[in-house]
Every structure is written in C-alpha cells, then in structure tokens.
N, C-alpha and C. Protein backbone atom coordinates (compact mmCIF):
# COMPACT_ATOMS: atom_id res chain seq x y z
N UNK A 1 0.81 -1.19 0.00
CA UNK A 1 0.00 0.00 0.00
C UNK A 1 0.87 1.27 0.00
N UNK A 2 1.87 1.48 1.09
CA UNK A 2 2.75 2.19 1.03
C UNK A 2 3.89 1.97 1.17
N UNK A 3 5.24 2.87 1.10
CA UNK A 3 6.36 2.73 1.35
C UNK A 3 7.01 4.04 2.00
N UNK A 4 7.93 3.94 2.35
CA UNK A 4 8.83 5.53 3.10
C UNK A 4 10.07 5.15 2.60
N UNK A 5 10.41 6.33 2.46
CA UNK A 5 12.22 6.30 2.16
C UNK A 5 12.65 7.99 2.78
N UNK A 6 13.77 8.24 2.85
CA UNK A 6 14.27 9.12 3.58
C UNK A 6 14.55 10.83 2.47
N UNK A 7 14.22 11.73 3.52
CA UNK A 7 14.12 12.80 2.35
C UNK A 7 15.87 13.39 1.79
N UNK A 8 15.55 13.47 0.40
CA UNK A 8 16.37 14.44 0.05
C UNK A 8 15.92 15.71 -0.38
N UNK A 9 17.68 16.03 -1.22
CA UNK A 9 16.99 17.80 -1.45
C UNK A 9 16.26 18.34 -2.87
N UNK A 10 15.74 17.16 -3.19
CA UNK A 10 14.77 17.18 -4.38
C UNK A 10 13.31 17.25 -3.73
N UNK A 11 13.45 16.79 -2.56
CA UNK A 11 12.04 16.94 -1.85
C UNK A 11 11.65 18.19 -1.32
N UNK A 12 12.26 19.43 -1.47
CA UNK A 12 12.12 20.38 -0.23
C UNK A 12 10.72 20.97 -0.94
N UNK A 13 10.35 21.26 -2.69
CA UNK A 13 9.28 21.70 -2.87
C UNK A 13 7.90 21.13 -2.86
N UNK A 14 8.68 19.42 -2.51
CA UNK A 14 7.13 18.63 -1.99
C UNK A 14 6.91 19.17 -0.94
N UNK A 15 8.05 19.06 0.29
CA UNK A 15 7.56 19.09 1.26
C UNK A 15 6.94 20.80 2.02
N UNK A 16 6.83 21.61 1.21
CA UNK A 16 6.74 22.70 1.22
C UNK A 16 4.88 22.69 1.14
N UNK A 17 5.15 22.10 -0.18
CA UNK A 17 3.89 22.22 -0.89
C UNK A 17 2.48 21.27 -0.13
N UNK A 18 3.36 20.56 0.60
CA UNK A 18 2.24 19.46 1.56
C UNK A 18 2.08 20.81 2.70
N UNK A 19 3.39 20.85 3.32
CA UNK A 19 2.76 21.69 4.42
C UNK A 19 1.67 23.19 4.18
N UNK A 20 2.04 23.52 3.22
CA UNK A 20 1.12 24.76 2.26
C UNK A 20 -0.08 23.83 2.46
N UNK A 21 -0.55 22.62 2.54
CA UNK A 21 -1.69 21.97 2.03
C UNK A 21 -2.67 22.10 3.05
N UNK A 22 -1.50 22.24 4.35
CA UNK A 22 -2.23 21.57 5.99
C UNK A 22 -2.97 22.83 6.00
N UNK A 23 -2.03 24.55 6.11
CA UNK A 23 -2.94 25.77 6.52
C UNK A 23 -3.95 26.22 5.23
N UNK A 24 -4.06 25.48 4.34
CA UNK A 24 -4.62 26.11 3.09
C UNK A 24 -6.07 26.86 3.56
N UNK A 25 -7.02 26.01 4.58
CA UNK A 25 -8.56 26.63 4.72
C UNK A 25 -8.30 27.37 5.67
N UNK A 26 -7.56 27.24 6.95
CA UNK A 26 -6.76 28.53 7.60
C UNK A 26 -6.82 30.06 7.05
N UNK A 27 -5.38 29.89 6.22
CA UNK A 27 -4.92 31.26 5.35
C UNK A 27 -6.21 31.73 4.91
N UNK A 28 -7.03 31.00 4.21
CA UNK A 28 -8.36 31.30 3.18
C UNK A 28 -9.41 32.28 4.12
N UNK A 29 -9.14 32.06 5.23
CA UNK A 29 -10.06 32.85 5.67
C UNK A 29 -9.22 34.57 6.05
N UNK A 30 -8.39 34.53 5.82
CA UNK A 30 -7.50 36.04 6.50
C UNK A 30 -7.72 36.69 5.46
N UNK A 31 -8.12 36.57 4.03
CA UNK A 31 -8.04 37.32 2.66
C UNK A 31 -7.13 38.02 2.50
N UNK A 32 -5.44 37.28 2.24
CA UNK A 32 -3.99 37.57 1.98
C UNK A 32 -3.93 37.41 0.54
N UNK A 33 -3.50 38.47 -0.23
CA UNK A 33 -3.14 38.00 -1.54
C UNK A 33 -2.27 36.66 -1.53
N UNK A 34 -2.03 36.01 -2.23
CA UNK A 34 -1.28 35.02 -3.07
C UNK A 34 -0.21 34.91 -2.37
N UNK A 35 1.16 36.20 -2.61
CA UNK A 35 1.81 36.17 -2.45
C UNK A 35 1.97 36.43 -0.85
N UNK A 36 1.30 37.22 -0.72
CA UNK A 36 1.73 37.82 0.93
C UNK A 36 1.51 36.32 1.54
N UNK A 37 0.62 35.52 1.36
CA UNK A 37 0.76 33.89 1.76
C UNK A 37 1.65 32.86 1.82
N UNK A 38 2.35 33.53 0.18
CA UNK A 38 3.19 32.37 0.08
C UNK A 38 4.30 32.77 0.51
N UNK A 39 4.58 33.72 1.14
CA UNK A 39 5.92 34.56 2.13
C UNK A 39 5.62 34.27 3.37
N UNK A 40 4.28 33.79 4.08
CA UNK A 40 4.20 34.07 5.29
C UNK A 40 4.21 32.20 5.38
N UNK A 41 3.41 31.56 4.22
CA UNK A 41 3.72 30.12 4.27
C UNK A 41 5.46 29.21 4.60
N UNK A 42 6.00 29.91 3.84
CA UNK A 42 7.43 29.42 3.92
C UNK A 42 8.19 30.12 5.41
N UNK A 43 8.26 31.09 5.46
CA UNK A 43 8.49 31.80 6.72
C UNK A 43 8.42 30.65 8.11
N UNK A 44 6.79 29.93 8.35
CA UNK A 44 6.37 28.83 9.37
C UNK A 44 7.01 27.73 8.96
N UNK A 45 6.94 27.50 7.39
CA UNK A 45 7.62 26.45 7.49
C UNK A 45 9.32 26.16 7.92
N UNK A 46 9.90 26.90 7.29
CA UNK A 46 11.36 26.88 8.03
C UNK A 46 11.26 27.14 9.44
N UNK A 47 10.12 28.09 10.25
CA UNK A 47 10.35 27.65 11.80
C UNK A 47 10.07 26.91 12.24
N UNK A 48 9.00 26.22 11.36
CA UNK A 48 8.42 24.77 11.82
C UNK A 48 9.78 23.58 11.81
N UNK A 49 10.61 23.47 10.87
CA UNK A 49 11.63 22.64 10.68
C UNK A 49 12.65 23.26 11.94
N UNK A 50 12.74 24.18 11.92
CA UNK A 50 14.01 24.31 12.95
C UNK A 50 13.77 24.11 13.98
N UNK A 51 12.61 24.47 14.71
CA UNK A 51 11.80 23.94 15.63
C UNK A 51 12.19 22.37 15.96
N UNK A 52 11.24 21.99 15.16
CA UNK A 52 12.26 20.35 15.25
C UNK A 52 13.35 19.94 15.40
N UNK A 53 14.14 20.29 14.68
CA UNK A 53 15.43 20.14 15.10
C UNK A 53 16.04 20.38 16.47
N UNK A 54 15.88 21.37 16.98
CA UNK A 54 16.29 22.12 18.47
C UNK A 54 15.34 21.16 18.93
N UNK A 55 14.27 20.54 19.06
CA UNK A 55 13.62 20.45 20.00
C UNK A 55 13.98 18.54 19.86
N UNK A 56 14.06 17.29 18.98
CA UNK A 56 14.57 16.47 18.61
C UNK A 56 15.61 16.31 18.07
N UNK A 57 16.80 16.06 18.76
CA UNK A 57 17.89 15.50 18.62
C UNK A 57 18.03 13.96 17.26
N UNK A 58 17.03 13.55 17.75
CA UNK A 58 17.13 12.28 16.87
C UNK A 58 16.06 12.23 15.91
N UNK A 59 15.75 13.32 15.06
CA UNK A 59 14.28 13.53 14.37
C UNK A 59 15.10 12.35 12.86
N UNK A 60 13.75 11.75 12.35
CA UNK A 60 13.79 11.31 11.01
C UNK A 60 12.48 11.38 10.65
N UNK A 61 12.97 11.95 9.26
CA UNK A 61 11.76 12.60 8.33
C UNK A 61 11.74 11.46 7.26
N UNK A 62 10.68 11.37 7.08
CA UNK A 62 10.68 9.76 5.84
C UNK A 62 9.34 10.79 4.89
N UNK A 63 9.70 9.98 3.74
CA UNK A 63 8.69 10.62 2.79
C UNK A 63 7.82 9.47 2.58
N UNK A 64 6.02 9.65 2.20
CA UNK A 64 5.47 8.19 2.07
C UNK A 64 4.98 8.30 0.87
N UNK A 65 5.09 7.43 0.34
CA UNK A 65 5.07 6.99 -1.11
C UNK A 65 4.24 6.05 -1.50
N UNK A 66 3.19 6.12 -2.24
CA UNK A 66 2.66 4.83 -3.25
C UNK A 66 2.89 4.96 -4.62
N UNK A 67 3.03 3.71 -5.26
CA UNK A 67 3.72 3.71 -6.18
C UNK A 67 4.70 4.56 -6.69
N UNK A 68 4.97 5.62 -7.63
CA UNK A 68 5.77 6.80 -7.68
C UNK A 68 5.18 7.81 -7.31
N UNK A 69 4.14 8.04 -6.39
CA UNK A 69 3.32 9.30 -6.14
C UNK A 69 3.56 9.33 -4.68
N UNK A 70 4.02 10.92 -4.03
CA UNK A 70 4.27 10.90 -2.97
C UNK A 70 3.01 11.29 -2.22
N UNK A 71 2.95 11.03 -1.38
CA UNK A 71 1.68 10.75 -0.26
C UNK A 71 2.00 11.80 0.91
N UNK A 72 3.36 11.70 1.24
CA UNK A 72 3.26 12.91 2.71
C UNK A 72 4.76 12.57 3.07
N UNK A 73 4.46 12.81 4.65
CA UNK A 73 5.72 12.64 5.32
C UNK A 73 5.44 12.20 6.60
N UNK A 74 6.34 11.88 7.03
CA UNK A 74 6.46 10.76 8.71
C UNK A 74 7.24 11.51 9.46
N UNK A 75 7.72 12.29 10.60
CA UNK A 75 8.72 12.54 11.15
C UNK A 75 8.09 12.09 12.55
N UNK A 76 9.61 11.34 13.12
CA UNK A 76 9.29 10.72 13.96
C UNK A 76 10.79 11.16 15.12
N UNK A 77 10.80 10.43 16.42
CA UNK A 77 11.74 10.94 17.38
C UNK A 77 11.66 9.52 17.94
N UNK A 78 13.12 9.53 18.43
CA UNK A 78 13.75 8.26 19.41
C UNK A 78 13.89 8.58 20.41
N UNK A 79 13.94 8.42 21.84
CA UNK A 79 15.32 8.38 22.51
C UNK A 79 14.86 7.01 23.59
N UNK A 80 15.57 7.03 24.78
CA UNK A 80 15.49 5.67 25.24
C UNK A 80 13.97 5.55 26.09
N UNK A 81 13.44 6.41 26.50
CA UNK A 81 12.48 6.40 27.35
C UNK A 81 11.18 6.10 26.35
N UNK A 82 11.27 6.59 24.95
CA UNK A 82 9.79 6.92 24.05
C UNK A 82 9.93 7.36 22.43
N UNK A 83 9.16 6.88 21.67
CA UNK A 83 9.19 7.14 20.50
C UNK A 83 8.32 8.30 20.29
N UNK A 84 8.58 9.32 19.32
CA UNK A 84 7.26 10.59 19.42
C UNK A 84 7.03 10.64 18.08
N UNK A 85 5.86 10.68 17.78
CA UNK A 85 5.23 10.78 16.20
C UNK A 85 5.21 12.78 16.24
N UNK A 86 6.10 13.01 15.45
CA UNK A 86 6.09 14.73 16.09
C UNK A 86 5.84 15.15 15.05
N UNK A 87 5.14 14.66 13.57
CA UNK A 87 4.26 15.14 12.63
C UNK A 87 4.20 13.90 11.72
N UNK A 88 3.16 13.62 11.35
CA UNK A 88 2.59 13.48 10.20
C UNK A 88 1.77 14.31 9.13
N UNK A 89 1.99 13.98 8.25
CA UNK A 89 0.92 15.22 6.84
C UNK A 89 0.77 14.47 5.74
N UNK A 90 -0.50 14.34 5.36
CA UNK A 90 -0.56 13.75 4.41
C UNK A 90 -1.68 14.71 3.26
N UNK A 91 -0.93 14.86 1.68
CA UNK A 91 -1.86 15.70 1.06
C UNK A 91 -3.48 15.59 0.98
N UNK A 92 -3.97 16.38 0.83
CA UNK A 92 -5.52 16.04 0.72
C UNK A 92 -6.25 15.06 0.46
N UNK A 93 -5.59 14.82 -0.90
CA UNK A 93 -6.06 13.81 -2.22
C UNK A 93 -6.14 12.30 -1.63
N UNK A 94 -5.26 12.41 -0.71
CA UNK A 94 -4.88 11.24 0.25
C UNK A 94 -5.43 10.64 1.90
N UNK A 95 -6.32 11.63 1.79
CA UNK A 95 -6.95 11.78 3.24
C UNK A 95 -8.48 10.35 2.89
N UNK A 96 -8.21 9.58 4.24
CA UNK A 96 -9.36 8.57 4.53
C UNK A 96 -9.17 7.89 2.82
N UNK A 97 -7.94 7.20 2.76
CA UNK A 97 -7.33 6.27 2.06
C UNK A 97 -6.58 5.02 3.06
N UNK A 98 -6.54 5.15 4.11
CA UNK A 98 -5.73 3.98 4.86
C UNK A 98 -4.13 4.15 5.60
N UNK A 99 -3.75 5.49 4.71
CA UNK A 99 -2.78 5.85 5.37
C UNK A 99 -2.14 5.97 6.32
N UNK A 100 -2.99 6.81 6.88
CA UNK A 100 -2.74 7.16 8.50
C UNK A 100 -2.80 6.25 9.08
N UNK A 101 -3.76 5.51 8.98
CA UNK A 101 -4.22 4.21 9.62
C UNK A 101 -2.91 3.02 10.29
N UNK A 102 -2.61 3.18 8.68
CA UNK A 102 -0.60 2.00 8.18
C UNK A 102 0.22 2.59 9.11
N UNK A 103 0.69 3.44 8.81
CA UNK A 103 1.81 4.43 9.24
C UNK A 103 1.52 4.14 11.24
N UNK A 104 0.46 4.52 11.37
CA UNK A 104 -0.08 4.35 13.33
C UNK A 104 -0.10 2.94 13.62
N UNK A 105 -0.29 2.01 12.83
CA UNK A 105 0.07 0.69 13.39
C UNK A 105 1.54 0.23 13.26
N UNK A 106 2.30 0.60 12.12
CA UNK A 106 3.72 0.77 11.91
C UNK A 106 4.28 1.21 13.05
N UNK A 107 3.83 2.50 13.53
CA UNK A 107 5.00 2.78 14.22
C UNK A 107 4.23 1.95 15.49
N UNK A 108 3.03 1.45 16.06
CA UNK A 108 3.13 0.97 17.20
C UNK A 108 4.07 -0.30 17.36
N UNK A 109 3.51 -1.20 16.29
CA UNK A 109 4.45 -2.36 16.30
C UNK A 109 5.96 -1.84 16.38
N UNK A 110 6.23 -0.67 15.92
CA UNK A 110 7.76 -1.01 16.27
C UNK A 110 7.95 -0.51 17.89
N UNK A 111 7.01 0.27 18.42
CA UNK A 111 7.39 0.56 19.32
C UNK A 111 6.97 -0.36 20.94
N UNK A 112 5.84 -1.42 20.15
CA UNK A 112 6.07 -2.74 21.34
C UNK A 112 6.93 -3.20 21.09
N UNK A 113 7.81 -3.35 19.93
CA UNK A 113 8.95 -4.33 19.51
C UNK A 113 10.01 -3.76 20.78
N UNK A 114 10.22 -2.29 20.78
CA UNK A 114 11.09 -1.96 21.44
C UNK A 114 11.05 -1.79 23.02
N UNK A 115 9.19 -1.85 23.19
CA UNK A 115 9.06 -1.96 24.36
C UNK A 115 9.38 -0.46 25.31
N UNK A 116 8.99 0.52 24.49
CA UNK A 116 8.96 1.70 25.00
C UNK A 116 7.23 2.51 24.59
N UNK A 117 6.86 3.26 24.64
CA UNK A 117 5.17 4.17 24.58
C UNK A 117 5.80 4.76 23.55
N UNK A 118 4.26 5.08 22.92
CA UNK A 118 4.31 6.18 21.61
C UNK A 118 3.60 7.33 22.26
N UNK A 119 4.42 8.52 21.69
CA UNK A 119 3.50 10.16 21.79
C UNK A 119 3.15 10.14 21.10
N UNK A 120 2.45 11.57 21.09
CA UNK A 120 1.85 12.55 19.84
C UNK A 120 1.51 13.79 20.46
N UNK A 121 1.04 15.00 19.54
CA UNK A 121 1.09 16.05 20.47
C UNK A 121 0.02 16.21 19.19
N UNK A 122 -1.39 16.59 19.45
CA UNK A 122 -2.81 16.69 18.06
C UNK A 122 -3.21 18.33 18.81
N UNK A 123 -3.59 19.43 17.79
CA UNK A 123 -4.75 19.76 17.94
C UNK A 123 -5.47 19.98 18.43
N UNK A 124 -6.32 20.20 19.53
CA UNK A 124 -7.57 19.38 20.28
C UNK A 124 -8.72 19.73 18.97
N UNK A 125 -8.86 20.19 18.17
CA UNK A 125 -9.90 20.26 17.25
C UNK A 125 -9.77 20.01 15.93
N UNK A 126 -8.35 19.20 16.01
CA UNK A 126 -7.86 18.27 14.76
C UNK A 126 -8.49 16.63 14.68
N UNK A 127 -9.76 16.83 13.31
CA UNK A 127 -10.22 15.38 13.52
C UNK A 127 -9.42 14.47 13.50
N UNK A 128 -8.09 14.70 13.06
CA UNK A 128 -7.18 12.96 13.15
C UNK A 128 -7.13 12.33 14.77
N UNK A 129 -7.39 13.41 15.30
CA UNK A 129 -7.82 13.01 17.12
C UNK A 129 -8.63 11.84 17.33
N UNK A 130 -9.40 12.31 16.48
CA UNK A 130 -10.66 10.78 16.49
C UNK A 130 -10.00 9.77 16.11
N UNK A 131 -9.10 9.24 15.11
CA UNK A 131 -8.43 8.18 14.40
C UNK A 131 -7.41 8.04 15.95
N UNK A 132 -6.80 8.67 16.62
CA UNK A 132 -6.03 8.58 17.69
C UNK A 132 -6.50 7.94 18.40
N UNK A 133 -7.83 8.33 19.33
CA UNK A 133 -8.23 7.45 20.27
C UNK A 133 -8.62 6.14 19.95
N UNK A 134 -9.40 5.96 18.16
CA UNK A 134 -9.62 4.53 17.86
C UNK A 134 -8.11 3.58 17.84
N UNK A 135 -6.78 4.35 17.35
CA UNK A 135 -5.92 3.52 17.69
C UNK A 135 -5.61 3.39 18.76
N UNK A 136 -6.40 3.56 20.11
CA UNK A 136 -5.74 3.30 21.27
C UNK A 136 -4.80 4.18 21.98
N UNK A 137 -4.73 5.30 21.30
CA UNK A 137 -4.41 6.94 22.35
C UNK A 137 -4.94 6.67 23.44
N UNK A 138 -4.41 7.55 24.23
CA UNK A 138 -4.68 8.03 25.49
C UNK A 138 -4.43 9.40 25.86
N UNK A 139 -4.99 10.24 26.18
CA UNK A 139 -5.09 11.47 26.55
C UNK A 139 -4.08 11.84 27.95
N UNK A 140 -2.83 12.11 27.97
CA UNK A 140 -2.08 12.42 28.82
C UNK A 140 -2.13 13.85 29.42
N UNK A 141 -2.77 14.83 29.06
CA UNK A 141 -2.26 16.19 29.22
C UNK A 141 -3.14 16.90 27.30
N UNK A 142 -3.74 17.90 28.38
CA UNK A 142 -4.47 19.07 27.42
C UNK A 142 -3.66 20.05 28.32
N UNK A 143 -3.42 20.70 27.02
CA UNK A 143 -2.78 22.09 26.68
C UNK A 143 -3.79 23.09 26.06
N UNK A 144 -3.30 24.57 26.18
CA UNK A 144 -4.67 25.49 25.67
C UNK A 144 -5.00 25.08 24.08
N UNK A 145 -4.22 24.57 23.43
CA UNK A 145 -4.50 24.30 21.75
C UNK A 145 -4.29 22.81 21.62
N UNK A 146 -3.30 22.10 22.15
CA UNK A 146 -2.85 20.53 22.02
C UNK A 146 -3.24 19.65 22.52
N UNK A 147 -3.67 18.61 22.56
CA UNK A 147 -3.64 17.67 23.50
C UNK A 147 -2.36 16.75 23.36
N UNK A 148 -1.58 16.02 24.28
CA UNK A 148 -0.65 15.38 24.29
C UNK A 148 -1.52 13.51 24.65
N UNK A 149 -1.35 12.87 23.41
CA UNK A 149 -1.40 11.43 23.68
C UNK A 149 -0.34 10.22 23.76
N UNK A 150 -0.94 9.42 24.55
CA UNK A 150 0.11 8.10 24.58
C UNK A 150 -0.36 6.91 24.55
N UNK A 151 0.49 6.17 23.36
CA UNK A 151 0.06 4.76 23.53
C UNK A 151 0.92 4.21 24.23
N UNK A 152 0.73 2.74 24.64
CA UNK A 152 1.28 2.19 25.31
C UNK A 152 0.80 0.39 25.10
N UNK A 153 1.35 -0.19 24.75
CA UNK A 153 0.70 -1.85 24.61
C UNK A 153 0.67 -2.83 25.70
C-alpha cells in the first residue's frame, strides 16, 4: 500500500507544498493575496523545521510513497524512554485512504517491539484526534491548543 524512504533535497518543494496543504482553509479565511501567503507560508515552514530540530535531537523525516506518487511525510523521534510521532501530513487527495491508519500501526508495532510508549502532540480540534483514540491513544495532558497522547501496549 505504502512505502517511506528518507528525504532528500529534491524533496524540499514537496515538502513545502504538503505543508502549504495543511494551513490552506486557515490562510483562506484572513483574505492575503497570493503572495503575501506564500511569504508568510514558507516563513512557518522553516520555523516549523528548525523547531524540530532544536527540539529532537534524533528527528527522522521519511517521505510516504505509493507507487511513484508521494503521499506525505512521517517525522518521527527516538530516545530511550519513548518514541514521538512529532508530525505526520498527508496531502488532501490522500486523506481517509488507509494511510494514517498503516503508518499508526507501523510505528506501534515497532514501538512494542522496542518496548517503550508512543506520543503525539494533536490539535484538540484536529479530527485525526478521532483516528487517535480509535488507535488506542490516550489522553495524557491538554494544553490550551494541544492535547498530548500516549500509547502504550
């Protein structure tokens, strides 16, 4: 169904263009020309990436793929205590296809394999929340915008 492989620097205008995908009905409501968007789009996105970085030491970004058509991205975090799903995105076109679905049982199995809990940090008014608790989330901690979940097997 799917596959991941690791990003290069042929990917930076996918991965641009996915994250452009996530605020698209967002922006739509501020009535920003075009451009003033697509300056203020890239702007989050590079703080969004650096962000990550400073904040995961051990981040890997995987790109997901069916057949030759890219689907999104995975970034995920290690360290010894917990695995953290610290974004997923998947383009529109691709939404309530099974995806998310793969990718959340993927990483659980690896993370009973290793015998450590999975995070996540959702939204609280992000429907993939709902797909969270059916995989067996748990609600650790609400924040004024986030909720923080954990699995655990």
């Amino acid at each position: 169904m799917y596959f991941q492989r690791a990003v290069t620097a042929e990917d930076d205008a996918f991965l641009f263009g996915l994250y452009a995908s996530t605020r698209r009905e967002e922006l739509a409501q501020w009535g920003w020309e075009k451009e003033q968007q697509l300056k203020f789009l890239r702007m989050q996105f590079q703080c969004q990436s650096r962000s990550y970085q400073m904040q995961y030491p051990n981040l890997e970004t995987k790109i997901i793929l069916t057949g030759d058509a890219k689907v999104g991205r995975i970034i995920t975090a290690k360290n010894n205590s917990e695995m953290v799903l610290v974004d997923i995105s998947l383009l529109p076109e691709f939404y309530n296809q099974g995806f998310g679905t793969a990718l959340l049982k993927d990483l659980q199995q690896k993370a009973h394999t290793e015998g450590i809990p999975l995070r996540l940090s959702v939204l609280t008014n992000n429907p993939a929340k709902r797909l969270y608790e059916r995989m067996g989330f748990k609600t650790v901690e609400t924040k004024e915008t986030h909720t923080i979940m954990r699995w655990i097997k």
